[in-house]
PDB file of N, CA and C in Angstrom:
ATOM      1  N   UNK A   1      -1.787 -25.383   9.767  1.00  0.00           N
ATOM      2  CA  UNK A   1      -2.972 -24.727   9.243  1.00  0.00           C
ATOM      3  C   UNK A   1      -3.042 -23.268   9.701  1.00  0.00           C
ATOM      4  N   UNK A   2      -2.704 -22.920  10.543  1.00  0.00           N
ATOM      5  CA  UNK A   2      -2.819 -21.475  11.367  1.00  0.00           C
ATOM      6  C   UNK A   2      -1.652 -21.092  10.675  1.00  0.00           C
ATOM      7  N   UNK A   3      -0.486 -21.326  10.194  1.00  0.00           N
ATOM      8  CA  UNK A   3       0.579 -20.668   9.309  1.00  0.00           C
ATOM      9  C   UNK A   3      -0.054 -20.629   8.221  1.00  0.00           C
ATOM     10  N   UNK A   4      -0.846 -20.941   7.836  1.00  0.00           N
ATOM     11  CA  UNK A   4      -1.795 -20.196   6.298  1.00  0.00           C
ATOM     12  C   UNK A   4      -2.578 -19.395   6.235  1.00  0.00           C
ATOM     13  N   UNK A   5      -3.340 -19.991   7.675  1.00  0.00           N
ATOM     14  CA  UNK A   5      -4.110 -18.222   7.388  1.00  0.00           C
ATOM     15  C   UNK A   5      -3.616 -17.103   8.116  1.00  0.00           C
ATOM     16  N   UNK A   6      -2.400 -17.021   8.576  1.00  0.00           N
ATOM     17  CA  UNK A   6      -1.503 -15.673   8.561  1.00  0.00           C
ATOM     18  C   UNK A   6      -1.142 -15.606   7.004  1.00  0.00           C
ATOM     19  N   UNK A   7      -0.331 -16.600   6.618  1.00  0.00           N
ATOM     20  CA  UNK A   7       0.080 -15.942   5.280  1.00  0.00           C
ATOM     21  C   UNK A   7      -0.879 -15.488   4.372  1.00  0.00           C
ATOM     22  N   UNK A   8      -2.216 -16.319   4.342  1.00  0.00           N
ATOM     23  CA  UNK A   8      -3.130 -15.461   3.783  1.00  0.00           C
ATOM     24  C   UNK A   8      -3.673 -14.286   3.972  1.00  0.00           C
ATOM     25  N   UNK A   9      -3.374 -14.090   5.101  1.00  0.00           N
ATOM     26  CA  UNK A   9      -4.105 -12.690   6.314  1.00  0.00           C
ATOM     27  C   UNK A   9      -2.880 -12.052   5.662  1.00  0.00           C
ATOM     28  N   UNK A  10      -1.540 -11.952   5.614  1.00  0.00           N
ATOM     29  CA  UNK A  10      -0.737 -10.929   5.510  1.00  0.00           C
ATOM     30  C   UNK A  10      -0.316 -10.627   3.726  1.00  0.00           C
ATOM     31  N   UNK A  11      -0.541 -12.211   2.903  1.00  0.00           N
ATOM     32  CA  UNK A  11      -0.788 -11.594   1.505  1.00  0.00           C
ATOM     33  C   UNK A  11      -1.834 -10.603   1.029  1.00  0.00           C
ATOM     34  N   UNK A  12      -3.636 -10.323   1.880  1.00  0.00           N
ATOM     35  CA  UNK A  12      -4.635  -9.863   1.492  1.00  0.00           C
ATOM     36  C   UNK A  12      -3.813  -8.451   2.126  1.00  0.00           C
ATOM     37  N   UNK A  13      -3.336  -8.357   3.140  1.00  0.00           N
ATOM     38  CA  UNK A  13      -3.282  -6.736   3.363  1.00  0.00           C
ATOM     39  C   UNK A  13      -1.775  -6.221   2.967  1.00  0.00           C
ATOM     40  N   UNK A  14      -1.014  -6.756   2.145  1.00  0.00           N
ATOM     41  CA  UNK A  14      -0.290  -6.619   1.238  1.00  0.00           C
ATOM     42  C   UNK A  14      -0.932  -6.158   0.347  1.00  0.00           C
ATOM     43  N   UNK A  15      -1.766  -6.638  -0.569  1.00  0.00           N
ATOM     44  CA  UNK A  15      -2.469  -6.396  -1.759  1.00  0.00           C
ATOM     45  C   UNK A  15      -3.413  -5.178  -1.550  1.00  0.00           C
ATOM     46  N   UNK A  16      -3.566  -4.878  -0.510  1.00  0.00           N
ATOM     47  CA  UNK A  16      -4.635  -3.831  -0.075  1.00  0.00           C
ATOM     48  C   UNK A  16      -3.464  -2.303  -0.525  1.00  0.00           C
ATOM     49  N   UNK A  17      -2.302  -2.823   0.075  1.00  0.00           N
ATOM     50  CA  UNK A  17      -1.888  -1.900   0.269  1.00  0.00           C
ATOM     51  C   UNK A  17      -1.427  -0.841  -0.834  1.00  0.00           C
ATOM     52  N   UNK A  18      -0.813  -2.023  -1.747  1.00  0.00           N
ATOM     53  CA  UNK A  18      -0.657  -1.780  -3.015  1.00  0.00           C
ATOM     54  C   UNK A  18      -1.301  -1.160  -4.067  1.00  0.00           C
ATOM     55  N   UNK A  19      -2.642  -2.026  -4.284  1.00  0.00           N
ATOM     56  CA  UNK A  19      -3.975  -2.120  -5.397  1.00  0.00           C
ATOM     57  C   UNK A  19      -3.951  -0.639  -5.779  1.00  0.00           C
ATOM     58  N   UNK A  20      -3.834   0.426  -5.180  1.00  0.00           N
ATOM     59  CA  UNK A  20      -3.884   1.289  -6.138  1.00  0.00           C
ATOM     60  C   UNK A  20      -2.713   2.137  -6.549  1.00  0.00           C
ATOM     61  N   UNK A  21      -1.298   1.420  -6.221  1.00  0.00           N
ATOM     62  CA  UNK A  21      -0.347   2.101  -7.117  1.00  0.00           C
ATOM     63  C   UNK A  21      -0.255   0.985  -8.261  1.00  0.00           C
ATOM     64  N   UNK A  22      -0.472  -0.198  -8.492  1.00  0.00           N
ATOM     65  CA  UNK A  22      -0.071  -1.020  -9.275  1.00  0.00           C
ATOM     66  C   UNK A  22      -1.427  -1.711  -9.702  1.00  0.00           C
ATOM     67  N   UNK A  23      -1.259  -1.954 -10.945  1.00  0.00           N
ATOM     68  CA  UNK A  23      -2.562  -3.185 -11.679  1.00  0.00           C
ATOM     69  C   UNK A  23      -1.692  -4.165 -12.552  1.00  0.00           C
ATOM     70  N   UNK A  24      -2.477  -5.047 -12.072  1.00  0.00           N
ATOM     71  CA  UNK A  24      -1.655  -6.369 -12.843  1.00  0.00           C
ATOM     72  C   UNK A  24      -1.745  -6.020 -14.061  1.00  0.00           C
ATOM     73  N   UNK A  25      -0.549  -6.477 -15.215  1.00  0.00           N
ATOM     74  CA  UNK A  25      -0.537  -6.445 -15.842  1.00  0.00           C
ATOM     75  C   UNK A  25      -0.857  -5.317 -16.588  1.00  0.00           C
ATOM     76  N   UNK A  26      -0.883  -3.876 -15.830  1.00  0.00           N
ATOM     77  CA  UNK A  26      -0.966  -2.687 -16.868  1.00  0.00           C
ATOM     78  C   UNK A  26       0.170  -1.440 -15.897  1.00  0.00           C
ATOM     79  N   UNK A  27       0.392  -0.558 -16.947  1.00  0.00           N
ATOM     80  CA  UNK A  27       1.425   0.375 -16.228  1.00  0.00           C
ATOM     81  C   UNK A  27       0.870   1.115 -14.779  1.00  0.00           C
ATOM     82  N   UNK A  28       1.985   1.179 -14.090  1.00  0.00           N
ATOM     83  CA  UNK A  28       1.796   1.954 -12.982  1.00  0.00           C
ATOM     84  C   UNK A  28       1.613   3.627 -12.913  1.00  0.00           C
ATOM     85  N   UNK A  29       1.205   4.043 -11.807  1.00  0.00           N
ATOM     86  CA  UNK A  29       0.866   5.515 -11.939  1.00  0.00           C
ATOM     87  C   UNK A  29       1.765   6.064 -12.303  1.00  0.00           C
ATOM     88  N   UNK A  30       2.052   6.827 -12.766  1.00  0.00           N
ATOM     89  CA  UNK A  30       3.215   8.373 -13.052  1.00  0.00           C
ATOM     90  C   UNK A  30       4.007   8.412 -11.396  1.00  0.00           C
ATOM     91  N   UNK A  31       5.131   8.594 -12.167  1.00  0.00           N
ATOM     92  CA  UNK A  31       6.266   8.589 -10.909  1.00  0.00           C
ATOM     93  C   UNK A  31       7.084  10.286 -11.777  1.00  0.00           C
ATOM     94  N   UNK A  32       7.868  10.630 -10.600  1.00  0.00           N
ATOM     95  CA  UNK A  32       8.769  11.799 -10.920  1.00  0.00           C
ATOM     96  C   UNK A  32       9.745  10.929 -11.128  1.00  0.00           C
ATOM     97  N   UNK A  33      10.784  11.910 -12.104  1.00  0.00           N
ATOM     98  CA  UNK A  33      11.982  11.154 -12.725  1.00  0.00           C
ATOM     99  C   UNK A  33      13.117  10.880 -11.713  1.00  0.00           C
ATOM    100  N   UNK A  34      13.989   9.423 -11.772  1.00  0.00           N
ATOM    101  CA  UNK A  34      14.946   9.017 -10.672  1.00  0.00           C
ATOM    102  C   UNK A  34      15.665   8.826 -11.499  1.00  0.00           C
ATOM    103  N   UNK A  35      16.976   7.588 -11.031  1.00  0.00           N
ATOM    104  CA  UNK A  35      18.048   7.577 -11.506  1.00  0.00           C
ATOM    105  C   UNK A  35      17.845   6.180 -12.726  1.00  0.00           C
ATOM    106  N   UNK A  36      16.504   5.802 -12.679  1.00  0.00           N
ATOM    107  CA  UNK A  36      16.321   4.372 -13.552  1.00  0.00           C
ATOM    108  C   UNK A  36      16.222   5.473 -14.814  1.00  0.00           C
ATOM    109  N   UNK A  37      14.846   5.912 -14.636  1.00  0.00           N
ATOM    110  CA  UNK A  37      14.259   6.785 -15.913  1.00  0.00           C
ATOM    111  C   UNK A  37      15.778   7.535 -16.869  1.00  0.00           C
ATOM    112  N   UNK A  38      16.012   8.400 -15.598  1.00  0.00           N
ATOM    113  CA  UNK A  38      17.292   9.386 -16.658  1.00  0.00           C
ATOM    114  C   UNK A  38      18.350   8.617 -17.078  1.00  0.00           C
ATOM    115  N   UNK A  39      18.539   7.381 -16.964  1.00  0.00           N
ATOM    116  CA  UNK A  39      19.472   6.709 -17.057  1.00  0.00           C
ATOM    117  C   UNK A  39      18.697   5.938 -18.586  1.00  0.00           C
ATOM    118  N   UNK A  40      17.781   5.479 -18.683  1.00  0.00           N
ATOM    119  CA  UNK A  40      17.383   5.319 -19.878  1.00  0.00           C
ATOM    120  C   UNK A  40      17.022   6.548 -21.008  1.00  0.00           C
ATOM    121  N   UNK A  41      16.678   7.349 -20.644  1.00  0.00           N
ATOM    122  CA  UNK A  41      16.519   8.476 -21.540  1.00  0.00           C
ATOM    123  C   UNK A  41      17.673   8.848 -22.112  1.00  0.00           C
ATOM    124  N   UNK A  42      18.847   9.207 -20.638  1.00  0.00           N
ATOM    125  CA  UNK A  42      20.044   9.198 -21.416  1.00  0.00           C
ATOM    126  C   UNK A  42      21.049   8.135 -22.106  1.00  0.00           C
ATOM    127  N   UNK A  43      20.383   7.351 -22.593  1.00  0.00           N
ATOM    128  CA  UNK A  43      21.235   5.868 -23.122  1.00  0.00           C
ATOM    129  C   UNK A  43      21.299   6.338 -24.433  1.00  0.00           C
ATOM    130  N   UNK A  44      22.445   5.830 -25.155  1.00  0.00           N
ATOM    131  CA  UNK A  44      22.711   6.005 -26.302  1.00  0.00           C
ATOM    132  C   UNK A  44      22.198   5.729 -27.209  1.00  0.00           C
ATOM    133  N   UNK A  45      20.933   4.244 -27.099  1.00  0.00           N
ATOM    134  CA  UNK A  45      20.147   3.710 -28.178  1.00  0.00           C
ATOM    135  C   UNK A  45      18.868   4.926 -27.743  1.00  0.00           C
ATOM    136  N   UNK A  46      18.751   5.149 -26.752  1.00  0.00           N
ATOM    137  CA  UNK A  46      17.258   6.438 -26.739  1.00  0.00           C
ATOM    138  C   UNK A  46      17.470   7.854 -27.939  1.00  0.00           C
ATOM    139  N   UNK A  47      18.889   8.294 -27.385  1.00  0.00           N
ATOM    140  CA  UNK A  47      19.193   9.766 -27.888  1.00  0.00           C
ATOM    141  C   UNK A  47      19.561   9.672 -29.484  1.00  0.00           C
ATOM    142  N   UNK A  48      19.927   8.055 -29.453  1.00  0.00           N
ATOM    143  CA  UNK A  48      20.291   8.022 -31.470  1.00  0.00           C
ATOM    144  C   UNK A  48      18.629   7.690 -31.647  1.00  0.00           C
ATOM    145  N   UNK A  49      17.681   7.477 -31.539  1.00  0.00           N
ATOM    146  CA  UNK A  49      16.202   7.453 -31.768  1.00  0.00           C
ATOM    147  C   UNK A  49      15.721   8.657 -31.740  1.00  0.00           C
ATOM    148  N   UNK A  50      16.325   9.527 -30.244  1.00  0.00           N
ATOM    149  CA  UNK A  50      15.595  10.663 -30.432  1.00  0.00           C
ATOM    150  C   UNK A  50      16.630  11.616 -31.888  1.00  0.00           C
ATOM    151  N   UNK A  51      17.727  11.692 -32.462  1.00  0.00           N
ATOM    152  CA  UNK A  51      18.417  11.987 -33.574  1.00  0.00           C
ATOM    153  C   UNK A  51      18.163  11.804 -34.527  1.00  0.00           C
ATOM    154  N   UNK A  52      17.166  10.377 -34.763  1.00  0.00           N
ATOM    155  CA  UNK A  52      16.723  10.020 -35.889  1.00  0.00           C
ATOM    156  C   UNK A  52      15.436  10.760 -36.360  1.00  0.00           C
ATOM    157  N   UNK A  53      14.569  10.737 -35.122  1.00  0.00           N
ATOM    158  CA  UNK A  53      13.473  11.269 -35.241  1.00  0.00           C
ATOM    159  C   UNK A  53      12.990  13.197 -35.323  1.00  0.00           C
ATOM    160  N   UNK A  54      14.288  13.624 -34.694  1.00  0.00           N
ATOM    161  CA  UNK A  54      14.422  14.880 -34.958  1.00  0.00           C
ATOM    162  C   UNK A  54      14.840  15.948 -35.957  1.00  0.00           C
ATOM    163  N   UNK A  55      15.954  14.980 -36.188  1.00  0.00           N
ATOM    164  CA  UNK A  55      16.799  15.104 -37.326  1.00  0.00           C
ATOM    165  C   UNK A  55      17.839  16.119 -36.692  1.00  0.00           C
ATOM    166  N   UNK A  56      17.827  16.001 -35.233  1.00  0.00           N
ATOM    167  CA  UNK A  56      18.879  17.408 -34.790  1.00  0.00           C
ATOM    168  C   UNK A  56      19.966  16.158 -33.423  1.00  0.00           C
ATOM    169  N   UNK A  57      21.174  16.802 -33.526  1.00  0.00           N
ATOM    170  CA  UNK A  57      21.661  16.162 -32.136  1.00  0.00           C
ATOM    171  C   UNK A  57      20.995  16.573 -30.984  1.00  0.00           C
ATOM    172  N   UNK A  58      20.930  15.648 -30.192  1.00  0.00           N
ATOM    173  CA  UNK A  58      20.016  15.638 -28.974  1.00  0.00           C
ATOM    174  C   UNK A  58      21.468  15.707 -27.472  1.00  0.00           C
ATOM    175  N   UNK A  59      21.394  16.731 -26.872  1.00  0.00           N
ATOM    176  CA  UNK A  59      22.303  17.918 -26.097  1.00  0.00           C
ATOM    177  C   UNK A  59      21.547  17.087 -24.875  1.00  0.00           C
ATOM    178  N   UNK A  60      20.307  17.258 -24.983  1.00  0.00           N
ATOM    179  CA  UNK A  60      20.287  17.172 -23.097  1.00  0.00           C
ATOM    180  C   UNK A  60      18.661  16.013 -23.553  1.00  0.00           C
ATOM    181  N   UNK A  61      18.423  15.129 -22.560  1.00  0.00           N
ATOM    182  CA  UNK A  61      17.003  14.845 -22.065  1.00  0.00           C
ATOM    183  C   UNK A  61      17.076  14.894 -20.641  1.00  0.00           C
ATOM    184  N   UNK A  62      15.573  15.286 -20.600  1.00  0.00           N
ATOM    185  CA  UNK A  62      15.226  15.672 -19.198  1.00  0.00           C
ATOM    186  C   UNK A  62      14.308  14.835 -18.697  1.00  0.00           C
ATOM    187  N   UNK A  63      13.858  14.365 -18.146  1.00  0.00           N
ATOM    188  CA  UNK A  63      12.479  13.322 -17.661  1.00  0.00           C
ATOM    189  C   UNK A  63      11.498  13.768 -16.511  1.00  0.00           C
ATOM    190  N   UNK A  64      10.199  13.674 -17.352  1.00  0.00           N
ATOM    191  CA  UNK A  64       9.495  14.541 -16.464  1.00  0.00           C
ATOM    192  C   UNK A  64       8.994  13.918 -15.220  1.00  0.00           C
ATOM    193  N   UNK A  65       8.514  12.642 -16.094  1.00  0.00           N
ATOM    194  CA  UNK A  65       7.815  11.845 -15.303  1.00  0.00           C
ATOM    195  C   UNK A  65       7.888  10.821 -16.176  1.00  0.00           C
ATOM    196  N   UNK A  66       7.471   9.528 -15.505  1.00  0.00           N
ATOM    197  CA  UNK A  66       7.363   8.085 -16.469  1.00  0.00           C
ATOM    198  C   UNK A  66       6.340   7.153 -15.512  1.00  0.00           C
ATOM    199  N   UNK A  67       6.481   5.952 -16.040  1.00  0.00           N
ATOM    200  CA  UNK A  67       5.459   4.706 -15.643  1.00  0.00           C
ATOM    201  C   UNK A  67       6.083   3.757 -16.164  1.00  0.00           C
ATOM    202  N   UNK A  68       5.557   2.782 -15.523  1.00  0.00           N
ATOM    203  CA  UNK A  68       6.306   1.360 -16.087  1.00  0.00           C
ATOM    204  C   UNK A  68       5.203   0.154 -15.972  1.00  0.00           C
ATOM    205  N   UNK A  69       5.796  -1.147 -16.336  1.00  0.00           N
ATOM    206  CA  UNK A  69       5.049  -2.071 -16.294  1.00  0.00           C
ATOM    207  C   UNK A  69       6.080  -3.257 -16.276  1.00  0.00           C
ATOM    208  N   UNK A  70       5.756  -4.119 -15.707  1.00  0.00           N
ATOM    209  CA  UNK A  70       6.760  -5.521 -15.901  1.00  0.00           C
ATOM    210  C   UNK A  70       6.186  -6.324 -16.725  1.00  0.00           C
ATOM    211  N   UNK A  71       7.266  -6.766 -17.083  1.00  0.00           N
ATOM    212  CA  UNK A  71       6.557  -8.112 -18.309  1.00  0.00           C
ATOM    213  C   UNK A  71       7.680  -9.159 -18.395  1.00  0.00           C
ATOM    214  N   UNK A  72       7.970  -9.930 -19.429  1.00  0.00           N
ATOM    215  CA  UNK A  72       9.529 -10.580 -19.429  1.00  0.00           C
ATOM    216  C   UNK A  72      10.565  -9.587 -19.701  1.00  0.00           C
ATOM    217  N   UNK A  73      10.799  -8.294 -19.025  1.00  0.00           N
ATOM    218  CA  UNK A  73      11.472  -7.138 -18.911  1.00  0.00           C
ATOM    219  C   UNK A  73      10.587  -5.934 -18.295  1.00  0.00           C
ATOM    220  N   UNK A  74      10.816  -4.941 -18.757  1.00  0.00           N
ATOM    221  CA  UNK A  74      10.099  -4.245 -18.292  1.00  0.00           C
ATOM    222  C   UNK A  74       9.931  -3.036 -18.989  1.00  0.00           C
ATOM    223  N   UNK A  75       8.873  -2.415 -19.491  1.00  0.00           N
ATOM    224  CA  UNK A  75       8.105  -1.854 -20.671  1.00  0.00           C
ATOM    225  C   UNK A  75       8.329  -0.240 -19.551  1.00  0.00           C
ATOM    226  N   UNK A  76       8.413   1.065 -20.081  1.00  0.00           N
ATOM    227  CA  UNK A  76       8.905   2.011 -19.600  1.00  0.00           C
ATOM    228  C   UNK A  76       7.961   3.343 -20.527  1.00  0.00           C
ATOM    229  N   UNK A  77       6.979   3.767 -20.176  1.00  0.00           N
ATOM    230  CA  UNK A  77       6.693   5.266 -20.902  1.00  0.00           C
ATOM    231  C   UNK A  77       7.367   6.118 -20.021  1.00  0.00           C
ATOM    232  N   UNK A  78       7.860   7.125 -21.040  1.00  0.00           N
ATOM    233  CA  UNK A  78       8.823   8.259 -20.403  1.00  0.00           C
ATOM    234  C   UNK A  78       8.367   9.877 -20.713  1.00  0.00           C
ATOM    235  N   UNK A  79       7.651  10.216 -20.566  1.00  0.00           N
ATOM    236  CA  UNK A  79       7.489  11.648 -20.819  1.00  0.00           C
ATOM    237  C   UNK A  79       8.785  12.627 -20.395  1.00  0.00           C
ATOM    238  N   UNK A  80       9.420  13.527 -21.591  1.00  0.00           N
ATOM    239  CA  UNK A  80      10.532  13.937 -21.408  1.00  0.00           C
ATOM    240  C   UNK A  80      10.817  15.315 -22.382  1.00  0.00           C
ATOM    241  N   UNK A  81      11.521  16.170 -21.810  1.00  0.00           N
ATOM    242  CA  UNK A  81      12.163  17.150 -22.689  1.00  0.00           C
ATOM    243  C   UNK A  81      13.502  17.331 -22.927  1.00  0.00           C
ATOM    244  N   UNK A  82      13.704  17.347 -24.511  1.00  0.00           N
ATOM    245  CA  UNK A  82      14.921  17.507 -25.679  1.00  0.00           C
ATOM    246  C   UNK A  82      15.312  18.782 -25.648  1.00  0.00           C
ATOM    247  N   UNK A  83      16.791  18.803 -25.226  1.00  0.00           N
ATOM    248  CA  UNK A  83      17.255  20.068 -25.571  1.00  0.00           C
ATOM    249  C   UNK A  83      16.575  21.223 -24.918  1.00  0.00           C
ATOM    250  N   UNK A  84      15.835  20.869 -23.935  1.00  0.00           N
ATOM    251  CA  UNK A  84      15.434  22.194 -23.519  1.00  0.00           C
ATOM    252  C   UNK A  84      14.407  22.615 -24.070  1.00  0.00           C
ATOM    253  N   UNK A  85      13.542  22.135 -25.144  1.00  0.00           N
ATOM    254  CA  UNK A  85      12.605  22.841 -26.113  1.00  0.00           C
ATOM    255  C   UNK A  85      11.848  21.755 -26.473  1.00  0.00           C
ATOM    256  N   UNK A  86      11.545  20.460 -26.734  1.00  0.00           N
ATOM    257  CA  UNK A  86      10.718  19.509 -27.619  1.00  0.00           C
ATOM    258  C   UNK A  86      10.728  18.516 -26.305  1.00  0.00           C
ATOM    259  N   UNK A  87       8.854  18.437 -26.166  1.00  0.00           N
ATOM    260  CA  UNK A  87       8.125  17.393 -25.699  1.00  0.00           C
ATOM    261  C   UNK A  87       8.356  16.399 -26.281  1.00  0.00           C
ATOM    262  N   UNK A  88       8.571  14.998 -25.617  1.00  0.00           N
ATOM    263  CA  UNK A  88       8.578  14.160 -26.089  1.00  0.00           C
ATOM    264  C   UNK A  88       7.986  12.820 -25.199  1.00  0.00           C
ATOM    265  N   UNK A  89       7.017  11.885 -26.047  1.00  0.00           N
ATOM    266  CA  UNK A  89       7.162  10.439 -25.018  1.00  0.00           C
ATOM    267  C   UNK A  89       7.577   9.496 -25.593  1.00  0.00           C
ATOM    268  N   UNK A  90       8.290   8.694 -24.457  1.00  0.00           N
ATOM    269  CA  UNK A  90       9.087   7.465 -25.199  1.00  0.00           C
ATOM    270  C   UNK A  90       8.830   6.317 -24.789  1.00  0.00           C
ATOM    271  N   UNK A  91       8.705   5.585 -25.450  1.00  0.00           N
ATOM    272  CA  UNK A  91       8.487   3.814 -25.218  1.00  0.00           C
ATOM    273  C   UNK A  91       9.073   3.178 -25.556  1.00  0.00           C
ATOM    274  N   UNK A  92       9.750   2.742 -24.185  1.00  0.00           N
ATOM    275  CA  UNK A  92      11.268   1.460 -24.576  1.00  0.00           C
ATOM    276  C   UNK A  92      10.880   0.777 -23.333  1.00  0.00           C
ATOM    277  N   UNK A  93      11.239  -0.547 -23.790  1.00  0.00           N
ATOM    278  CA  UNK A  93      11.725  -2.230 -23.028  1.00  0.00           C
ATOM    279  C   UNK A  93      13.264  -1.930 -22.921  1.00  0.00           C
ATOM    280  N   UNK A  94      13.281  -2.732 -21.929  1.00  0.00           N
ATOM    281  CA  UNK A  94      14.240  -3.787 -20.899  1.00  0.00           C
ATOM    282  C   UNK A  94      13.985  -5.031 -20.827  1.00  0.00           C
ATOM    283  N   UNK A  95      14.751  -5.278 -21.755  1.00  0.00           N
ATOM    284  CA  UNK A  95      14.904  -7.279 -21.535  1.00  0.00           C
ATOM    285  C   UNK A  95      15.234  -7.698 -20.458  1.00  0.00           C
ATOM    286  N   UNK A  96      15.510  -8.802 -19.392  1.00  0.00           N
ATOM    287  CA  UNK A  96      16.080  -9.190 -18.775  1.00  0.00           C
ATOM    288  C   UNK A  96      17.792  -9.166 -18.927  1.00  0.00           C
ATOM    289  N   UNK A  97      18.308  -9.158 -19.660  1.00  0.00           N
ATOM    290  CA  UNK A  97      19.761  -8.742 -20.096  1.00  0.00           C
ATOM    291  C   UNK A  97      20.162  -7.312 -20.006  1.00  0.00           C
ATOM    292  N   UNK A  98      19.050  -6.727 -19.438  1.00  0.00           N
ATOM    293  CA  UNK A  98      19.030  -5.026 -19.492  1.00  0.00           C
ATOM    294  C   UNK A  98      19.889  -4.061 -20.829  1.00  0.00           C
ATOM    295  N   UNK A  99      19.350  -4.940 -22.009  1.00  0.00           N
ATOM    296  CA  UNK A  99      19.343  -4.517 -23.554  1.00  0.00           C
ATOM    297  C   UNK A  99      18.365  -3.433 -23.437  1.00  0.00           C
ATOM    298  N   UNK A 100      18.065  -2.631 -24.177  1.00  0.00           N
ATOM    299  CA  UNK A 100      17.305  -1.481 -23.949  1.00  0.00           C
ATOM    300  C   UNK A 100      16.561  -1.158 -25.468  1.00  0.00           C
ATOM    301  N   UNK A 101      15.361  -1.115 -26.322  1.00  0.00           N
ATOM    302  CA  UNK A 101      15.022  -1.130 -27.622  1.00  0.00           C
ATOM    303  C   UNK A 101      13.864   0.154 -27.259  1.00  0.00           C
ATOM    304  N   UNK A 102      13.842   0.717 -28.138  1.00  0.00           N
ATOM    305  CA  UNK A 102      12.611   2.353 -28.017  1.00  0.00           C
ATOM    306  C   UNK A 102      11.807   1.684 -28.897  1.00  0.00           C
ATOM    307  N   UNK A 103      10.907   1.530 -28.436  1.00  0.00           N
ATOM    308  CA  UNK A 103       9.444   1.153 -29.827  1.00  0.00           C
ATOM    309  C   UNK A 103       8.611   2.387 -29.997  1.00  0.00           C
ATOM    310  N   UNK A 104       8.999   3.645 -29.364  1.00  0.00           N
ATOM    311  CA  UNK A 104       7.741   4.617 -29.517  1.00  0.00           C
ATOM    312  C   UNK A 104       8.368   5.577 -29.409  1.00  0.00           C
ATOM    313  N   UNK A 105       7.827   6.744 -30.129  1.00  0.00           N
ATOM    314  CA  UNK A 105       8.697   8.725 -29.806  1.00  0.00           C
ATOM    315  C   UNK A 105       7.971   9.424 -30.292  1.00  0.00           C
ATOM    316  N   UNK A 106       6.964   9.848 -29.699  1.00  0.00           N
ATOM    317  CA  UNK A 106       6.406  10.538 -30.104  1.00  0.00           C
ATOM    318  C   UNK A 106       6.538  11.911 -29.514  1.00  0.00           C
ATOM    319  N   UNK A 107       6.519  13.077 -30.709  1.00  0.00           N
ATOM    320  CA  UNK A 107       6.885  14.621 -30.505  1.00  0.00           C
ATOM    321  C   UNK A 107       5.721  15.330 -29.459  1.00  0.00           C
ATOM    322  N   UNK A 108       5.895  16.010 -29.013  1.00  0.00           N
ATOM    323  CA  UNK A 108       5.252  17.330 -29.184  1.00  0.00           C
ATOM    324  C   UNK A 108       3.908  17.463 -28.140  1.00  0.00           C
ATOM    325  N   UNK A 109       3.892  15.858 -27.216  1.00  0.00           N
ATOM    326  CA  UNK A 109       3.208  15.858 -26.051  1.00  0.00           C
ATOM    327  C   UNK A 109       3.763  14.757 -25.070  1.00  0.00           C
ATOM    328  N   UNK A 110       2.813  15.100 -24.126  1.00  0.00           N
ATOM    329  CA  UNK A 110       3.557  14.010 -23.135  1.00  0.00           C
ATOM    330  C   UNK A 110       2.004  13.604 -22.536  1.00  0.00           C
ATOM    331  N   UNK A 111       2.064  12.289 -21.622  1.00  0.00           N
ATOM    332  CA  UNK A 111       0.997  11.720 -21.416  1.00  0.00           C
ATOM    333  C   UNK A 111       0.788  11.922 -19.941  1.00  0.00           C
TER     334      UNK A 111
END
């Protein structure tokens, strides 16, 4: 019984600690860009989305900042700049198979 309420004592100030970088079930705060983010921005299914949507080859992405969320993968907004010149935010999943799909691109702001 006393091994539970440590683990309860040390799950509550776990959760303390956390609660305000993370909310269940909704994206986390804005992070600066690492090696996850640029590594999806620069993926080949991102930059043929961002090609499609531009209508120009896409030379460089940059990542400004992003957020994420877990789910049965993990859901990714990316605020980012094209080529040096065009705002962009992007919304792509990660399956568990770390398949990668963009559901969102929008120009010309970032969040």
């Amino acid at each position: 019984e006393v091994s539970i309420v440590r683990s309860k004592k040390a799950l509550f100030a776990f959760a303390l600690t956390f609660r305000s970088r993370m909310m269940c079930g909704g994206f986390g705060s804005a992070q600066p860009a690492n090696e996850t983010s640029n590594a999806i921005a620069n993926s080949n299914e991102v930059k043929e989305a961002l090609r499609q949507k531009l209508g120009q080859e896409v030379t460089s992405v940059e990542v400004v900042k992003f957020t994420s969320q877990v789910v049965a993968g993990m859901n990714f907004r990316i605020a980012a700049r094209v080529n040096n010149t065009t705002d962009v935010t992007l919304g792509v999943f990660r399956d568990l198979q770390m398949n990668l799909r963009v559901n969102s691109c929008d120009i010309g702001h970032t969040f």
